[in-house]
N, C-alpha and C. Protein backbone atom coordinates (compact mmCIF):
# COMPACT_ATOMS: atom_id res chain seq x y z
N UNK A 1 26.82 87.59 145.85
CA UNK A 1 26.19 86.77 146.88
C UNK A 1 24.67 86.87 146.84
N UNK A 2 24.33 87.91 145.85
CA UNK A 2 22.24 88.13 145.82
C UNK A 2 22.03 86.56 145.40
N UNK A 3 22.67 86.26 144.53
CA UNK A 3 22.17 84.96 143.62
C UNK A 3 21.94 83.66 144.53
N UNK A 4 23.14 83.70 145.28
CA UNK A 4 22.93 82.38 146.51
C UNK A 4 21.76 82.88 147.51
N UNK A 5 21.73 84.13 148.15
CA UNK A 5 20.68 84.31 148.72
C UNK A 5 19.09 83.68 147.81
N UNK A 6 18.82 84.55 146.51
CA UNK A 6 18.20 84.21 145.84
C UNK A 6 17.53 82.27 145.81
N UNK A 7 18.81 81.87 145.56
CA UNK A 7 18.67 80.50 145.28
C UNK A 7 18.05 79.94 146.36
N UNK A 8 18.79 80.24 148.02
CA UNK A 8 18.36 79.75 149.18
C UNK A 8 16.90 80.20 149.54
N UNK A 9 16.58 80.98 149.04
CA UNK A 9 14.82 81.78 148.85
C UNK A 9 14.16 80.85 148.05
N UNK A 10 14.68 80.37 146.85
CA UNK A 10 13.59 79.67 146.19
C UNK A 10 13.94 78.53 146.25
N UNK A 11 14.85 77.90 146.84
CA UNK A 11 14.22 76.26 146.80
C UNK A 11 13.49 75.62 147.80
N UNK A 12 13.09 74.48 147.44
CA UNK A 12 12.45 73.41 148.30
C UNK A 12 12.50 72.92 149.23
N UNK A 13 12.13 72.82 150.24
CA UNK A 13 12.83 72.60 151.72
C UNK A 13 11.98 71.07 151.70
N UNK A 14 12.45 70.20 152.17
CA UNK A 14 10.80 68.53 153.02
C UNK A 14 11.64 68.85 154.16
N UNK A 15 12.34 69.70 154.91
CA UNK A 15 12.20 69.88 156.42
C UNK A 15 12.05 70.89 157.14
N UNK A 16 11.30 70.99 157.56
CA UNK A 16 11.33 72.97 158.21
C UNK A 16 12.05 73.54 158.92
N UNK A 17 13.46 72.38 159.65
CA UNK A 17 14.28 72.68 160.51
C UNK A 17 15.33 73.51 159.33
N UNK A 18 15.58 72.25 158.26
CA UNK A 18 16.42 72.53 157.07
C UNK A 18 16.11 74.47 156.80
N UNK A 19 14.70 74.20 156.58
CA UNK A 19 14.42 75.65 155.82
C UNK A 19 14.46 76.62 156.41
N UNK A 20 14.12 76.69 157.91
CA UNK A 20 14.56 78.02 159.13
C UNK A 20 15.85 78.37 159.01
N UNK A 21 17.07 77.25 158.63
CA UNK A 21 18.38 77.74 158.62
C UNK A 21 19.26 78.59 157.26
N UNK A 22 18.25 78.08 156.65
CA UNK A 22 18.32 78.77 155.02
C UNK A 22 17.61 80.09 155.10
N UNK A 23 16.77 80.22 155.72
CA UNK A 23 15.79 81.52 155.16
C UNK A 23 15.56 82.19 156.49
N UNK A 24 15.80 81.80 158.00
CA UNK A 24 15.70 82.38 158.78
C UNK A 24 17.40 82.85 159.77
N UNK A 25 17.67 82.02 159.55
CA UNK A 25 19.06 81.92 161.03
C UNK A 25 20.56 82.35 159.91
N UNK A 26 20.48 82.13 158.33
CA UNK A 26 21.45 82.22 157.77
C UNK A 26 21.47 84.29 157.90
N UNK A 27 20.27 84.77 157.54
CA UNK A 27 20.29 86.13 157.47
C UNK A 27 20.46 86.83 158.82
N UNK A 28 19.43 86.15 159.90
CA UNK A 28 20.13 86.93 161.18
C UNK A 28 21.27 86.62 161.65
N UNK A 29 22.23 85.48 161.34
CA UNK A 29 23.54 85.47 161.55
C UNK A 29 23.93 86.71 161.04
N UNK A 30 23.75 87.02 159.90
CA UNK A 30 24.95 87.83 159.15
C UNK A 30 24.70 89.30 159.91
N UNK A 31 23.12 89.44 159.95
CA UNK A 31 22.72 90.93 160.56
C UNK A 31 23.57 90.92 162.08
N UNK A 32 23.32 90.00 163.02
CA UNK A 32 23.38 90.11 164.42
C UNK A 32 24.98 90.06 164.78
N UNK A 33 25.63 89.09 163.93
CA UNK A 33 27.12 88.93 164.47
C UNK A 33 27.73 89.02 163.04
N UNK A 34 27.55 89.79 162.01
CA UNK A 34 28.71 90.40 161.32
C UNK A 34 29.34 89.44 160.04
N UNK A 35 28.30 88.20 159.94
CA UNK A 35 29.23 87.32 158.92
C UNK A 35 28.91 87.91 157.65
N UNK A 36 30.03 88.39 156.68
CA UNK A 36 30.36 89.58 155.63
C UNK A 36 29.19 88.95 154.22
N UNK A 37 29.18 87.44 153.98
CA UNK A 37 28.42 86.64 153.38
C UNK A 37 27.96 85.14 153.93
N UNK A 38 26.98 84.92 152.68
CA UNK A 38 26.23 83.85 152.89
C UNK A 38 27.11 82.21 153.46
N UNK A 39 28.48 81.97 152.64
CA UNK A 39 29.24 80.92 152.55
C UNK A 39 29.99 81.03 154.08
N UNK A 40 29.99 82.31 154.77
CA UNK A 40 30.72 82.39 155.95
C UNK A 40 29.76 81.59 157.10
N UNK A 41 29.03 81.80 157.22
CA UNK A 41 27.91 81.48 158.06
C UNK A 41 28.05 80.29 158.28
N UNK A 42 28.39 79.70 159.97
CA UNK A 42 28.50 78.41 159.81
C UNK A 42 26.71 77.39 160.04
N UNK A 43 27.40 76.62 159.73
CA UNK A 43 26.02 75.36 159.52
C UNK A 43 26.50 74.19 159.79
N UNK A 44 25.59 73.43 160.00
CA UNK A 44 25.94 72.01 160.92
C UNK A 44 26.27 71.07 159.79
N UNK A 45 27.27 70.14 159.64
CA UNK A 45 27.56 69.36 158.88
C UNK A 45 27.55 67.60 158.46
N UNK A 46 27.39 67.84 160.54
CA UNK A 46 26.92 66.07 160.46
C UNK A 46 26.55 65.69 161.81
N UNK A 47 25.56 65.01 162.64
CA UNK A 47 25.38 64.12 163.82
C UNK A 47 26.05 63.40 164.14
N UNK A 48 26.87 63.25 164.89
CA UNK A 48 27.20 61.71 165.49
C UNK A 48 26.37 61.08 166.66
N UNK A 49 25.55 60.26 166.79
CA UNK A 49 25.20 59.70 167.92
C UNK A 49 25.71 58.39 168.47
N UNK A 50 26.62 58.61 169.76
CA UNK A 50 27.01 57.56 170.08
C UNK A 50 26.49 56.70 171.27
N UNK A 51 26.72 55.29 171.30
CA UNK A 51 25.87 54.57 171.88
C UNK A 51 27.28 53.68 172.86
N UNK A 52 27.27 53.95 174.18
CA UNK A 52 28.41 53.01 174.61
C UNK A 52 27.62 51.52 175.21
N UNK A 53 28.24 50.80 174.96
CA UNK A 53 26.94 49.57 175.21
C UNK A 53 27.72 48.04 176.35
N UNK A 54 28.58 48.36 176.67
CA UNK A 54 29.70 47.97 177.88
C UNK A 54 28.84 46.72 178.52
N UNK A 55 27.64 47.34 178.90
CA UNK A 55 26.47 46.21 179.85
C UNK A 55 26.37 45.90 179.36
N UNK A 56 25.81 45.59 178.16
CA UNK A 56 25.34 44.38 177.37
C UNK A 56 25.94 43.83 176.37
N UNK A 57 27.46 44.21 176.88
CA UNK A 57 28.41 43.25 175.56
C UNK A 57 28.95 41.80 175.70
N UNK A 58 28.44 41.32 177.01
CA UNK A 58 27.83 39.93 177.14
C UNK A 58 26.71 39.20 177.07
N UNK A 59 25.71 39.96 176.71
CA UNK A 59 24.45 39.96 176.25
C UNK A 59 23.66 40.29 174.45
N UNK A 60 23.89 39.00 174.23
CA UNK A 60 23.72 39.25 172.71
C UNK A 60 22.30 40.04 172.04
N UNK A 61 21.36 39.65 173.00
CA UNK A 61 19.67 39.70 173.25
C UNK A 61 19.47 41.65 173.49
N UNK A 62 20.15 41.48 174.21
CA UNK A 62 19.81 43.18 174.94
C UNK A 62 21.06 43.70 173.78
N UNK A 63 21.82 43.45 173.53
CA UNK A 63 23.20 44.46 173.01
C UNK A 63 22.46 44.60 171.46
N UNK A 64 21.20 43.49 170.83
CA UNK A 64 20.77 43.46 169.26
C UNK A 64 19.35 45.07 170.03
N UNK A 65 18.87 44.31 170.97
CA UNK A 65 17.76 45.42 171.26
C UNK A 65 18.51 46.55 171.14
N UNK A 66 19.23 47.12 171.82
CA UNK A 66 20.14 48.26 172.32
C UNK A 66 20.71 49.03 170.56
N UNK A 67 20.87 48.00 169.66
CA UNK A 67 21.66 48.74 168.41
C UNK A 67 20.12 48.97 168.06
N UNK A 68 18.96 48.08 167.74
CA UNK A 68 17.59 48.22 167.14
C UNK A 68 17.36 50.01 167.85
N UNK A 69 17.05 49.80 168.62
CA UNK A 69 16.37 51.10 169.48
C UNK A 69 17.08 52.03 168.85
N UNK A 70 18.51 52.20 168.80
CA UNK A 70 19.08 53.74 168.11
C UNK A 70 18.75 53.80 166.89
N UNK A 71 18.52 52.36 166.05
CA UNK A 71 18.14 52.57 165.07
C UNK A 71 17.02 52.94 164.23
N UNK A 72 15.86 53.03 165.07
CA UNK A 72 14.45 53.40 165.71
C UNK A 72 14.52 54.77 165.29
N UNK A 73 15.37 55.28 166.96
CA UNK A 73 15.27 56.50 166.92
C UNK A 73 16.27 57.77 166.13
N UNK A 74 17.30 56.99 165.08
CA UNK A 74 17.68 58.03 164.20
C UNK A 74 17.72 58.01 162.91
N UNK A 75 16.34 56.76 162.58
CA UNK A 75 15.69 56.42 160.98
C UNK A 75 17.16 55.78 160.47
N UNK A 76 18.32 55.26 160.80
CA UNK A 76 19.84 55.15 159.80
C UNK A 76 20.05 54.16 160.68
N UNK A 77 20.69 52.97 159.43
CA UNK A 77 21.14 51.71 160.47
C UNK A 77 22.39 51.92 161.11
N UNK A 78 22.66 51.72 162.35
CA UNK A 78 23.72 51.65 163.14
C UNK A 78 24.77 50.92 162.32
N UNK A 79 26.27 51.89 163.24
CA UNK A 79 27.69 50.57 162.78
C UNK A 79 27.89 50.15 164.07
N UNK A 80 28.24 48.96 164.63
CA UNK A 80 28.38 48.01 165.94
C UNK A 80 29.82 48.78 165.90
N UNK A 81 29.92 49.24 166.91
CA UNK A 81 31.84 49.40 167.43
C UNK A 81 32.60 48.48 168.10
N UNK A 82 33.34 47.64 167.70
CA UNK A 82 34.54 47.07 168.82
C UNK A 82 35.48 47.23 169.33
N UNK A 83 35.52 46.77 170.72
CA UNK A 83 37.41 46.88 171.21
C UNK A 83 38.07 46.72 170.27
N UNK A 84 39.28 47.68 170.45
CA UNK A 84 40.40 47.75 169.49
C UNK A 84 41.44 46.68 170.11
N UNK A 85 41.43 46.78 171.53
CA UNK A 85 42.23 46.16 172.13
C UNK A 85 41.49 45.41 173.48
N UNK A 86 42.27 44.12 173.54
CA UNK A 86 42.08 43.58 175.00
C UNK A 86 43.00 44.35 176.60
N UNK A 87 41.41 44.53 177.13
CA UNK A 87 41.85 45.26 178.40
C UNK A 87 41.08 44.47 179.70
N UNK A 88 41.96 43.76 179.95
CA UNK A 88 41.34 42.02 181.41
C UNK A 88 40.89 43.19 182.44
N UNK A 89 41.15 44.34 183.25
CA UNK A 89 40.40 44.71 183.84
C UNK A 89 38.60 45.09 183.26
N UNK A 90 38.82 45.61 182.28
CA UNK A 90 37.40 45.83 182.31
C UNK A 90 36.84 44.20 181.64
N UNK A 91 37.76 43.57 181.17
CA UNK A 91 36.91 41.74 180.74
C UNK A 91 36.43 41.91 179.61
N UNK A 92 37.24 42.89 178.52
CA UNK A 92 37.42 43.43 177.81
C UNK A 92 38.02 42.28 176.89
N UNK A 93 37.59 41.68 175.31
CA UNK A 93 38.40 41.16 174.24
C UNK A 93 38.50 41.70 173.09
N UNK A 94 39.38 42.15 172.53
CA UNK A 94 39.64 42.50 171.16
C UNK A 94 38.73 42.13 170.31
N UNK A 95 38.07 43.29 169.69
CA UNK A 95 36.60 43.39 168.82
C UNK A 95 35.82 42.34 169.16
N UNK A 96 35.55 42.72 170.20
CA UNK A 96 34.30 42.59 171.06
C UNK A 96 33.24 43.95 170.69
N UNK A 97 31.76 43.46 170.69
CA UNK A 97 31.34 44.78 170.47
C UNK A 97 30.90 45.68 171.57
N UNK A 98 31.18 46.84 171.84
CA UNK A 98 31.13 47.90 172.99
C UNK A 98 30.18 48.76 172.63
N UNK A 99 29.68 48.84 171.62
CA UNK A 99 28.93 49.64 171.43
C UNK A 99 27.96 49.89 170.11
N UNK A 100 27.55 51.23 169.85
CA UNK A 100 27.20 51.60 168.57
C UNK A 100 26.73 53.01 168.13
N UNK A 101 26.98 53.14 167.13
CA UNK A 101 26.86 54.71 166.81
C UNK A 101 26.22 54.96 164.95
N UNK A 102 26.44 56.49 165.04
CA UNK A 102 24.97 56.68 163.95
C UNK A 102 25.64 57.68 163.05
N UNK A 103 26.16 57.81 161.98
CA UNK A 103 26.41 59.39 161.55
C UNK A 103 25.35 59.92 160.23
N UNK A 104 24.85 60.63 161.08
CA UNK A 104 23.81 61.45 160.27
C UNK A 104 23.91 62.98 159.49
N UNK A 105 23.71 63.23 158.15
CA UNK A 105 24.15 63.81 157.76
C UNK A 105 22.73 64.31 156.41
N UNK A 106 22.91 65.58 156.05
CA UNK A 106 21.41 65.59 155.21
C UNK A 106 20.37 66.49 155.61
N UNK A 107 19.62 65.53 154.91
CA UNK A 107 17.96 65.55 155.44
C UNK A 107 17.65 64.79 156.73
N UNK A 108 18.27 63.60 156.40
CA UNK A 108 18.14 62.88 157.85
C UNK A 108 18.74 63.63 158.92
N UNK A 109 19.59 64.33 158.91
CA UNK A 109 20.36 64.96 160.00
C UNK A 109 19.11 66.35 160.89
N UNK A 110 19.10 67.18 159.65
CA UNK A 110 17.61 67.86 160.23
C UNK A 110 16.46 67.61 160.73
N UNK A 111 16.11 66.14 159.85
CA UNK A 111 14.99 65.18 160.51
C UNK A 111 15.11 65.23 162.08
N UNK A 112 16.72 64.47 162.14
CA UNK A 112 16.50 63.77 163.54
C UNK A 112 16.53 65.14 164.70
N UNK A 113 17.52 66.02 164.35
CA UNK A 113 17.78 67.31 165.44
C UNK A 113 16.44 68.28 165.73
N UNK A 114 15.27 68.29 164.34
CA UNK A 114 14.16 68.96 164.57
C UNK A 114 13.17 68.10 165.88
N UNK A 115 13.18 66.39 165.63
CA UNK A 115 12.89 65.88 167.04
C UNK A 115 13.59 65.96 168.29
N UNK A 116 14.16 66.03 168.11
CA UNK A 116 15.43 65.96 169.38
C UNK A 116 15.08 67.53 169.77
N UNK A 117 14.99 68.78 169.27
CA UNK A 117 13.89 70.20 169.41
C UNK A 117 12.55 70.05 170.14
N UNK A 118 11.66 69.49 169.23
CA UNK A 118 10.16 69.49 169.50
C UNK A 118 9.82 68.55 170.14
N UNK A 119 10.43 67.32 170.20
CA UNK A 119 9.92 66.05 170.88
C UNK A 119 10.42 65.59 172.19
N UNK A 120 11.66 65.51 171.85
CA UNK A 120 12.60 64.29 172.70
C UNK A 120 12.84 65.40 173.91
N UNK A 121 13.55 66.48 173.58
CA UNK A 121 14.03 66.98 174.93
C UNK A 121 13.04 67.57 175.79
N UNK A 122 11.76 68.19 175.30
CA UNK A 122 10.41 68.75 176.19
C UNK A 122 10.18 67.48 177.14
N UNK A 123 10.48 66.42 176.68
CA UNK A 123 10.09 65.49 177.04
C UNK A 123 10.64 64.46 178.37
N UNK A 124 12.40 65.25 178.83
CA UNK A 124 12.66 64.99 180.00
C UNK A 124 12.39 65.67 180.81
N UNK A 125 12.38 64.98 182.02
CA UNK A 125 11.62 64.74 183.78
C UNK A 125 12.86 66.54 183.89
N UNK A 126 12.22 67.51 184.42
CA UNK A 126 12.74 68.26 185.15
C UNK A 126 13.63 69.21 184.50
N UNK A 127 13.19 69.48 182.91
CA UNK A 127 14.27 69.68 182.05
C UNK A 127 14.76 71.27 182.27
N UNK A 128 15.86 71.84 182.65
CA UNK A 128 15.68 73.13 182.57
C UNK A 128 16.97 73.22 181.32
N UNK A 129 16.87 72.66 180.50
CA UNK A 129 18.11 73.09 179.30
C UNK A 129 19.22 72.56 179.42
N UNK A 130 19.79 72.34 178.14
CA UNK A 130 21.20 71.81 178.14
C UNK A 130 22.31 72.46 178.16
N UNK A 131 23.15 71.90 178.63
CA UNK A 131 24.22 72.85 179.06
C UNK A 131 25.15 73.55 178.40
N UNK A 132 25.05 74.98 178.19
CA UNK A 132 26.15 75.56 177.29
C UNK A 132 27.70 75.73 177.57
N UNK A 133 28.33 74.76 177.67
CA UNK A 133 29.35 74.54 178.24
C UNK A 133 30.14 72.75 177.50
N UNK A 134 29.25 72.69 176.71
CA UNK A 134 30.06 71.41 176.27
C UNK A 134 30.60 71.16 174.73
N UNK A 135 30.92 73.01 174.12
CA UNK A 135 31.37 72.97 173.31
C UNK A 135 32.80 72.85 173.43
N UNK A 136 33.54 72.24 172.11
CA UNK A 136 35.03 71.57 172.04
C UNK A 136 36.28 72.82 171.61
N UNK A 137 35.33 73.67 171.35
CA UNK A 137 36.85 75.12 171.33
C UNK A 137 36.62 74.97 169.22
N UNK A 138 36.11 73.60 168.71
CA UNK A 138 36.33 73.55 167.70
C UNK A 138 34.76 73.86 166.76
N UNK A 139 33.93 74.68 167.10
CA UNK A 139 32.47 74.15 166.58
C UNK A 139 32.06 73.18 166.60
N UNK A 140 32.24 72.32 167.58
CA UNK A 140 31.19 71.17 167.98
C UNK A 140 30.63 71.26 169.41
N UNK A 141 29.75 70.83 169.58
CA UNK A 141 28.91 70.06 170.57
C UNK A 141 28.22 69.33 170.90
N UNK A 142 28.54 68.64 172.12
CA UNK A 142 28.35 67.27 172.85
C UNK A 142 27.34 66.90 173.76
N UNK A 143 26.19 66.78 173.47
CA UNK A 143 25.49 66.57 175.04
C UNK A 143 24.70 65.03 174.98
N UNK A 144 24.10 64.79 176.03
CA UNK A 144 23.87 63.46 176.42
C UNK A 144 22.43 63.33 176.76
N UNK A 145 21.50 62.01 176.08
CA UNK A 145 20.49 62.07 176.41
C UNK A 145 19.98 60.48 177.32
N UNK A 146 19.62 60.47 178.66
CA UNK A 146 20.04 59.40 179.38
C UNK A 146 19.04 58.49 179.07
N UNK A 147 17.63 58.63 178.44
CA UNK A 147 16.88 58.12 178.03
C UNK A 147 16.53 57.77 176.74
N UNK A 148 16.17 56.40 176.26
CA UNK A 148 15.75 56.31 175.18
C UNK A 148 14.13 56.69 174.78
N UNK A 149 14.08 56.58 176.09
CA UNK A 149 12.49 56.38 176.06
C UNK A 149 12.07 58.26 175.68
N UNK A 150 12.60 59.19 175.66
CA UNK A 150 11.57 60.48 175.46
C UNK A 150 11.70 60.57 173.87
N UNK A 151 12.13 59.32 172.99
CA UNK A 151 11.51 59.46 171.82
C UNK A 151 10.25 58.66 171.33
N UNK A 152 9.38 58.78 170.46
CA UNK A 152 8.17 58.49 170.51
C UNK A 152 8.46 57.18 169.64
N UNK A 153 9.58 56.70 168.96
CA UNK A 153 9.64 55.57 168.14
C UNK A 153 9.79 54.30 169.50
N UNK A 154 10.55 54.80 170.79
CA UNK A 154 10.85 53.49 172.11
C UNK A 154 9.16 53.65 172.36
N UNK A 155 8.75 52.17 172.64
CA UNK A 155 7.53 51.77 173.26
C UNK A 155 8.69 51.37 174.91
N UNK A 156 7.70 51.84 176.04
CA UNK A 156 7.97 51.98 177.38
C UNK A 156 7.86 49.82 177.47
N UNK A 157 6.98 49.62 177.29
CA UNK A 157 6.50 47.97 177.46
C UNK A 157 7.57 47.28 177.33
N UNK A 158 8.18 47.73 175.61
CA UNK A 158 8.94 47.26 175.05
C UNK A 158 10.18 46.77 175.14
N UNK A 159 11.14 47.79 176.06
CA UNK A 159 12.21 47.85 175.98
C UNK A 159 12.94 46.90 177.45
N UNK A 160 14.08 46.74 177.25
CA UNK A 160 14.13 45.68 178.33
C UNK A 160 15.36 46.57 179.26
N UNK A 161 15.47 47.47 179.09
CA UNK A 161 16.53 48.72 180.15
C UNK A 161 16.71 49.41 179.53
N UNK A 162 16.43 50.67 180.69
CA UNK A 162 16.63 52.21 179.85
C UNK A 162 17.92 52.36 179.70
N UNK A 163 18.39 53.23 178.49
CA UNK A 163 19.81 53.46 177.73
C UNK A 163 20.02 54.72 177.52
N UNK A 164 21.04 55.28 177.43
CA UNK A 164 21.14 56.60 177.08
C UNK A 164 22.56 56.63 175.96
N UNK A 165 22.34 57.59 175.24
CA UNK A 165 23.64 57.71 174.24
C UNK A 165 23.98 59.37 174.42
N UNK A 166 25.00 59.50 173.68
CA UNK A 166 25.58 61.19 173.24
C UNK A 166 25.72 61.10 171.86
N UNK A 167 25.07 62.64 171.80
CA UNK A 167 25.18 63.65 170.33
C UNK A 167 25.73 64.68 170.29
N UNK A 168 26.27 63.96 169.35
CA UNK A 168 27.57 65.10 168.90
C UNK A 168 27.33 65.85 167.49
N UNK A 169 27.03 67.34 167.91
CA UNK A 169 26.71 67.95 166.47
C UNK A 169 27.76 69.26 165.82
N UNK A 170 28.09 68.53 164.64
CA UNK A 170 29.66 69.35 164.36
C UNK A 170 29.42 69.99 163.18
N UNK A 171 29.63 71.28 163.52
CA UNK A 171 29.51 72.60 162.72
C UNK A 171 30.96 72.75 162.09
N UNK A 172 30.35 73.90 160.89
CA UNK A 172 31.61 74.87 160.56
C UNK A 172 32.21 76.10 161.44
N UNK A 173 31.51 76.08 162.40
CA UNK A 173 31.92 77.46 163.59
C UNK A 173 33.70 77.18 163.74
N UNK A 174 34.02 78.07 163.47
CA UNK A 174 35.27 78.08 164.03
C UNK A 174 35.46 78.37 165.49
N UNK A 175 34.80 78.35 166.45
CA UNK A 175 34.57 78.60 167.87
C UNK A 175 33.72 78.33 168.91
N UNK A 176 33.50 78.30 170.33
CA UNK A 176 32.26 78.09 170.51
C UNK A 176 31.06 79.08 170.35
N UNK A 177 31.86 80.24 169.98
CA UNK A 177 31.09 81.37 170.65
C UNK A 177 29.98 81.32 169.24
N UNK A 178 30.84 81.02 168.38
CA UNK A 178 29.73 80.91 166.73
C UNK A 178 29.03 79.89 166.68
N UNK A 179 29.44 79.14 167.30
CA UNK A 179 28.41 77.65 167.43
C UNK A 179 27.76 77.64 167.91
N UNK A 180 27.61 78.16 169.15
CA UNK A 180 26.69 78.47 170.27
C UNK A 180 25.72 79.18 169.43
N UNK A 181 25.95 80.11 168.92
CA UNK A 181 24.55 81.47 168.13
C UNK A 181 24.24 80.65 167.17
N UNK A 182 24.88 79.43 166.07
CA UNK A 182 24.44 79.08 165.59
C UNK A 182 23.19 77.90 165.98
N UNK A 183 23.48 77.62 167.06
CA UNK A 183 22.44 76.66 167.74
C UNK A 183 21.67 76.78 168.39
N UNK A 184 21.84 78.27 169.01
CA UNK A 184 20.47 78.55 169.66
C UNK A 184 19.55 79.38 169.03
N UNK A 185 20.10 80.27 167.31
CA UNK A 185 19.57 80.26 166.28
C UNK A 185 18.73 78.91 165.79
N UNK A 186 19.65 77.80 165.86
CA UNK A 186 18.44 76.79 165.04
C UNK A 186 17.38 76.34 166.46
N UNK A 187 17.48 76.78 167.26
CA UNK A 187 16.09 76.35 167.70
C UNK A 187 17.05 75.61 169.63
N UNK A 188 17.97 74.72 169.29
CA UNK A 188 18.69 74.30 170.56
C UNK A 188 18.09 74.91 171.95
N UNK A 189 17.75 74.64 172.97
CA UNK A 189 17.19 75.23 173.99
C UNK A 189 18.17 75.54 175.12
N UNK A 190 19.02 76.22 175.30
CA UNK A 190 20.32 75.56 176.20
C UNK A 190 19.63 76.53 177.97
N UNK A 191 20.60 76.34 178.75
CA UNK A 191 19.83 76.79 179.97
C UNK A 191 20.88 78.08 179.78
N UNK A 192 20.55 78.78 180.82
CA UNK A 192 21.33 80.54 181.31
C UNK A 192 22.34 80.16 181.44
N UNK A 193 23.21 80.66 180.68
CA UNK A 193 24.91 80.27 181.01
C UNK A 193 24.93 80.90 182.43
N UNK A 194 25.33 80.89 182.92
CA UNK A 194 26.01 81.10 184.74
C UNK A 194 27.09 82.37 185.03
N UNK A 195 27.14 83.06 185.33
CA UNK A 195 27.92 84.33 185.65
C UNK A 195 28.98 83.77 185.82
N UNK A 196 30.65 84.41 185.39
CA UNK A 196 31.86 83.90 185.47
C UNK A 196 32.24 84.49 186.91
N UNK A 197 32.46 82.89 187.58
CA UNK A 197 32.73 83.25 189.41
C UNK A 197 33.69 81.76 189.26
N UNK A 198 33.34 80.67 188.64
CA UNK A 198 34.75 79.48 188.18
C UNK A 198 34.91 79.30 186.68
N UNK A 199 35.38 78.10 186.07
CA UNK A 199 35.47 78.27 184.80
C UNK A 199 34.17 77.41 184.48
């Protein structure tokens, strides 16, 4: 395992989020919580950002703005999602589009999560951290950002209603408890988990 260490020492990083997890968070994993080698250590594997877009799926004008803007803010062109099925309460038609979403994976993936770090989240009204509580039991986690606007690619002038989507970032953790260290290793800001008094 010197050789992979080795290797992860000398290559090239173009992201510094990329390279903290290689050369900083891969070794204190192993020191702090016991992972035996380098290949154990989990690491993030892909973004999903999803966009539910319901309001403006009678609105062709706002629903093209609405896919543009995510596409803005996660450098990767959106896929439009449709109803699978017709549902008359919600006025709902079969592939109709509802939405849109992003899967990021890479360089781009570090790109976008090192803003979503330094930029986007300093950047909401009242922020005291995200909540450690919305991992899936499976190494993932889910949280929600209600604004488009705390990224620096939305112009405020510009936009014709504020939007919010969810990111979903899915690790190799086999748990939350490894996902969790792995994310607040890469930098993730989450708030004080809460003393166990409910679940």
């Amino acid at each position: 395992m010197a050789t992979v260490k080795k290797e992860h020492k000398e290559r090239t990083f173009k992201n510094r989020l990329q390279e903290r997890y290689y050369k900083t968070v891969v070794p204190t994993m192993m020191e702090k919580y016991g992972f035996k080698n380098v290949m154990a250590v989990p690491k993030i594997v892909k973004i999903v950002v999803n966009a539910g877009l319901g309001e403006d799926k009678d609105d062709s004008k706002k629903f093209d703005n609405a896919v543009t803007d995510l596409g803005l803010i996660t450098g990767q062109k959106p896929l439009v999602t449709k109803a699978k099925k017709s549902i008359s309460n919600f006025k709902l038609r079969e592939n109709q589009k509802v939405g849109a979403k992003v899967t990021l994976r890479g360089q781009i993936m570090y790109e976008f999560l090192d803003k979503i770090i330094t930029i986007a989240l300093p950047r909401v009204r009242d922020f005291r951290g995200i909540s450690p509580n919305s991992f899936d039991g499976r190494g993932n986690y889910t949280f929600g950002i209600k604004e488009q606007l705390v990224f620096p690619e939305i112009s405020y002038e510009k936009i014709d209603r504020v939007r919010g989507f969810d990111v979903c970032i899915v690790t190799t953790a086999k748990n939350n408890e490894d996902a969790f260290n792995l994310l607040t290793e890469m930098g993730l800001p989450f708030a004080k988990k809460q003393e166990k008094g409910g679940k």
